[in-house]
Protein backbone atom coordinates (compact mmCIF):
# COMPACT_ATOMS: atom_id res chain seq x y z
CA UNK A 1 -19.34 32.06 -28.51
CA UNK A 2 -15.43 32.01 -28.11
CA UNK A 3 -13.35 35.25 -27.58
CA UNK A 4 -10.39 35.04 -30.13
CA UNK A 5 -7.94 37.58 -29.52
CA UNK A 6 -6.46 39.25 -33.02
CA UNK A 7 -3.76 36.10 -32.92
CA UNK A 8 -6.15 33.45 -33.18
CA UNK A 9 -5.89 32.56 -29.17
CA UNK A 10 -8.66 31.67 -27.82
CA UNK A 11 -9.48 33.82 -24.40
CA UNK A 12 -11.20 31.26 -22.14
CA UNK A 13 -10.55 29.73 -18.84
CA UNK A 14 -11.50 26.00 -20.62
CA UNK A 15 -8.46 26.84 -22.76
CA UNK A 16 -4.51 26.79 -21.71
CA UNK A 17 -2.51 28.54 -24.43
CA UNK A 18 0.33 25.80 -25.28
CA UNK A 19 1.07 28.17 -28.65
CA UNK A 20 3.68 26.30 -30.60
CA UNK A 21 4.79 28.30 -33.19
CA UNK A 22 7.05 25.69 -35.42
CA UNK A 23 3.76 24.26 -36.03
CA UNK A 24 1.78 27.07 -37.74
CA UNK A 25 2.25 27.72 -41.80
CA UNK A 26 0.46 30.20 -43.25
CA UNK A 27 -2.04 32.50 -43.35
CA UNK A 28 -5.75 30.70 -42.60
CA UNK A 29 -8.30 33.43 -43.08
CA UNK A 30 -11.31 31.22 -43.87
CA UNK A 31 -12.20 28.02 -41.52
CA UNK A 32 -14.41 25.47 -43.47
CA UNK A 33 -14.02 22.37 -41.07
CA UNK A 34 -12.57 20.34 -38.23
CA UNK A 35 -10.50 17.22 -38.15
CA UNK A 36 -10.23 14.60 -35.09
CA UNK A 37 -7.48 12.92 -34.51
CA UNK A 38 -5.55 10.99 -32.20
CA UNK A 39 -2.09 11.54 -31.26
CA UNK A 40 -0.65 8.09 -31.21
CA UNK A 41 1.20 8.88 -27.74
CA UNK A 42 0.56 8.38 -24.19
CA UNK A 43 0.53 11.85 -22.62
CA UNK A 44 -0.52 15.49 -23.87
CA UNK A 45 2.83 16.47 -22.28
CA UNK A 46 4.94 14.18 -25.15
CA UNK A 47 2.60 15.60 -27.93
CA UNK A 48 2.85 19.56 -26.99
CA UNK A 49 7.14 18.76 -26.67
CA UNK A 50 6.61 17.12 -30.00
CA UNK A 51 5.10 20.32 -31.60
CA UNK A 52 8.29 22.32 -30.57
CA UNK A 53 10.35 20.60 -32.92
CA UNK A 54 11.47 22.19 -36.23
CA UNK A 55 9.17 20.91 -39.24
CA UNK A 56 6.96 19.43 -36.75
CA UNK A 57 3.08 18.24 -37.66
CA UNK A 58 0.27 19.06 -35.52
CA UNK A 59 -3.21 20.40 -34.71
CA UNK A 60 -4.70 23.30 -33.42
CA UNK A 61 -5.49 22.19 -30.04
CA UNK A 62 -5.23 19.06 -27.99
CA UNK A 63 -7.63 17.50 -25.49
CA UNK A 64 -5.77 15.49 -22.97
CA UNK A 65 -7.20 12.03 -20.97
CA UNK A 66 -8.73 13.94 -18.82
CA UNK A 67 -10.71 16.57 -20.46
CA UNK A 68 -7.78 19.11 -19.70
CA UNK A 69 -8.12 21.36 -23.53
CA UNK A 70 -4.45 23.12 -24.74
CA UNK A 71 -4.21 25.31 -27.89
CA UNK A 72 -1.45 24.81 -29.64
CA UNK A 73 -1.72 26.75 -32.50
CA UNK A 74 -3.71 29.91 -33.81
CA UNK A 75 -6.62 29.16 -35.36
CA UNK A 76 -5.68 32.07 -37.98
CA UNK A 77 -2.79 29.66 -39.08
CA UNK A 78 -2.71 26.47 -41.50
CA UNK A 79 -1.63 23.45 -39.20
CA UNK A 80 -0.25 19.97 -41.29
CA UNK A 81 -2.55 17.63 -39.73
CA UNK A 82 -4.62 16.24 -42.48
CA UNK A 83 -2.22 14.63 -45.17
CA UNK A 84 -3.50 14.09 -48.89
CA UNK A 85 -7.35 14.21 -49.13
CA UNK A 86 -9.66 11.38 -50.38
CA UNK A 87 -12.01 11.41 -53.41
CA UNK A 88 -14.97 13.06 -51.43
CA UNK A 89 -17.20 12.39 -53.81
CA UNK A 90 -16.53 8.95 -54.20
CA UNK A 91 -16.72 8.40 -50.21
CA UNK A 92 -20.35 10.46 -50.59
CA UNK A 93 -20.73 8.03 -54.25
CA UNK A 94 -21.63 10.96 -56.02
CA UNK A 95 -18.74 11.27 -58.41
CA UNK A 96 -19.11 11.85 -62.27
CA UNK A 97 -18.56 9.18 -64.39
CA UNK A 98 -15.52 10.67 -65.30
CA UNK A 99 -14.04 11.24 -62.01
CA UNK A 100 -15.17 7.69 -60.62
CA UNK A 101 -13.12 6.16 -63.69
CA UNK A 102 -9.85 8.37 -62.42
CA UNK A 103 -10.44 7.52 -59.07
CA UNK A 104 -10.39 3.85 -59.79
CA UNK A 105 -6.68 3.66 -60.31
CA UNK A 106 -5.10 4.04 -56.97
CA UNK A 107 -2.83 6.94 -56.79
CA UNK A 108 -3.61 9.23 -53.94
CA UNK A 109 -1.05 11.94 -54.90
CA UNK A 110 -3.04 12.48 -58.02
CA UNK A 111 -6.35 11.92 -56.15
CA UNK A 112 -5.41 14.79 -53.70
CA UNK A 113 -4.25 17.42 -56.91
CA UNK A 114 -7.96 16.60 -57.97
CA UNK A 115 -9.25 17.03 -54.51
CA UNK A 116 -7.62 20.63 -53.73
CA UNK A 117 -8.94 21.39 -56.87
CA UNK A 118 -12.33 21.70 -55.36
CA UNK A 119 -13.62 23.35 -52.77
CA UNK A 120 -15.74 22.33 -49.41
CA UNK A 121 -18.37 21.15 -49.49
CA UNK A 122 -17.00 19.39 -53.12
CA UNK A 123 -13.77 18.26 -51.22
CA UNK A 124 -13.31 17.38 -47.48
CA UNK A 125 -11.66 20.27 -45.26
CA UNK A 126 -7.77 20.42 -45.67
CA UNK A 127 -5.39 22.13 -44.25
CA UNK A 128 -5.29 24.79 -46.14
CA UNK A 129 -9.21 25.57 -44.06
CA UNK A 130 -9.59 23.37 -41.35
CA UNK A 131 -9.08 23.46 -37.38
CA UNK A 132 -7.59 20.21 -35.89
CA UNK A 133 -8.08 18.90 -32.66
CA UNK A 134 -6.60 16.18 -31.41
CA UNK A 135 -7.40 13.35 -28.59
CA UNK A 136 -4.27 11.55 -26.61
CA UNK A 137 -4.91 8.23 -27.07
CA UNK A 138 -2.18 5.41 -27.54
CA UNK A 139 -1.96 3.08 -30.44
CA UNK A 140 -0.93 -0.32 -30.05
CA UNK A 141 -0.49 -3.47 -31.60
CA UNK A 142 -2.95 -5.92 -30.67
CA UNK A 143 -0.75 -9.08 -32.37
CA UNK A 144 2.70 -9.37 -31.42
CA UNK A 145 3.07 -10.88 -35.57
CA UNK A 146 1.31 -7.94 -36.89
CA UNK A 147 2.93 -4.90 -34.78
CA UNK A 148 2.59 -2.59 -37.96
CA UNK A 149 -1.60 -3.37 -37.08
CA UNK A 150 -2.33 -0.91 -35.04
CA UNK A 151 -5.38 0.28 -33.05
CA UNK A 152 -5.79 3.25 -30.96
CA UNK A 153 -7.45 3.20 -27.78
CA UNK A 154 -10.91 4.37 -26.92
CA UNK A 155 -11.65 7.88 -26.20
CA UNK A 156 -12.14 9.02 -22.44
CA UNK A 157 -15.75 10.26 -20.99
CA UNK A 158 -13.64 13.40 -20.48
CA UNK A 159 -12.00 13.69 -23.60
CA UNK A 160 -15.55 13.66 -25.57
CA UNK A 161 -17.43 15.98 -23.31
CA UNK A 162 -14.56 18.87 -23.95
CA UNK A 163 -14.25 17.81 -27.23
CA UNK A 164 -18.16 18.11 -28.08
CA UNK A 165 -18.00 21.92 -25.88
CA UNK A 166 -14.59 22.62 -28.09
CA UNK A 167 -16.44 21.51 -31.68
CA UNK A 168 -19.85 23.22 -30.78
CA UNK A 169 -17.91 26.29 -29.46
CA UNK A 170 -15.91 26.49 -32.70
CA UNK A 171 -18.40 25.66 -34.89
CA UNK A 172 -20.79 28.96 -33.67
CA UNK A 173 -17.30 31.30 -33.57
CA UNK A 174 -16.26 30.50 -36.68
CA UNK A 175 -19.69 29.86 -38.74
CA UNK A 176 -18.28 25.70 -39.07
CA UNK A 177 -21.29 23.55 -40.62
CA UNK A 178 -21.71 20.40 -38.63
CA UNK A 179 -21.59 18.33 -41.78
CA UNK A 180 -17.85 19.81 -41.83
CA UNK A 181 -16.34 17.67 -39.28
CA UNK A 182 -14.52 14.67 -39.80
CA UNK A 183 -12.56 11.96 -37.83
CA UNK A 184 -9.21 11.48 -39.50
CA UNK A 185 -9.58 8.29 -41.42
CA UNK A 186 -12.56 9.63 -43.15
CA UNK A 187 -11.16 12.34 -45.09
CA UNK A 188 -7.12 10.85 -45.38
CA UNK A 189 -5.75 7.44 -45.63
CA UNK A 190 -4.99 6.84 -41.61
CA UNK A 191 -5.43 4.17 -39.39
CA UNK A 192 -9.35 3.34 -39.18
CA UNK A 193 -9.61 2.68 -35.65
CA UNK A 194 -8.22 6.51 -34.69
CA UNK A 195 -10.69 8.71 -33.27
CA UNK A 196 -13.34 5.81 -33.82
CA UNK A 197 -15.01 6.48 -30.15
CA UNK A 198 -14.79 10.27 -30.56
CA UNK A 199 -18.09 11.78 -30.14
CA UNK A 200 -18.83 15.55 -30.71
């Protein structure tokens, strides 16, 4: 199991403290999942400068290219990483009659208002209860006619081996089920192809 200090810092020598305040919201006292991502960027360096930015976005911690794991925010604080949630149940097809007529008409603002609603397991893990953890990992367009297409690269040996120690690690600390972690696409609208060779 991890050692969390009483800030949400995790006390291990796998784990640099890259704390970026201007990232963390409020309070988080319950953790009922994890979200993957990837950062979009080339280097852990660009994301962690990123997070010092006022109204930045970002994720608890941040596995770099080659395995190298940062924290960047206390996992006692509410990170935005996720974005507005999708219809769980319809993703699982085990939506109400009801809700699978609402959900038909595309409108994901409404969708999400359903969505945090519920609670997890009903919905997927938001930020209002989840850890993120995200890979470095460029995206980039594979068609020079389509450069809004983009796909992110594939995940390093590295970056899976400290992300499967991070997620089990977590998972034990915090009392995470295993059905509670997602890659990024899964539980928001994102790019399909991030975190797609993520394995944990």
């Amino acid at each position: 199991m991890l050692q969390i200090d009483k800030n949400g810092v995790v006390l291990n020598d796998k784990v640099s403290n890259a704390i970026s305040p201007k990232i963390e919201h409020a309070a988080m006292p319950v953790v009922r999942g994890i979200i993957v991502h990837q950062t979009g960027g080339a280097t852990a360096q660009s994301s962690l400068s990123s997070y010092k930015t006022a109204g930045a976005n970002g994720a608890h911690f941040l596995i770099d290219k080659d395995g190298s794991i940062y924290q960047s925010a206390s996992v006692y604080k509410q990170t935005w990483h996720v974005g507005k949630l999708r219809s769980r149940c319809m993703m699982e097809l085990k939506c109400s009659i009801e809700e699978t007529k609402l959900n038909k008409s595309f409108n994901p603002s409404k969708e999400h208002q359903r969505e945090s609603a519920k609670s997890v397991p009903d919905r997927y893990p938001s930020n209002e209860d989840s850890i993120g953890i995200e890979l470095v990992g460029v995206a980039t367009a594979l068609d020079a006619k389509k450069p809004l297409e983009l796909t992110y690269e594939n995940v390093t040996a590295e970056q899976n081996k400290s992300l499967q120690w991070l997620v089990a690690e977590l998972e034990m600390t915090l009392n995470i089920a295993t059905t509670e972690v997602f890659r990024h696409p899964v539980v928001s609208r994102k790019n399909a192809s991030e975190a797609s060779s993520a394995q944990w």
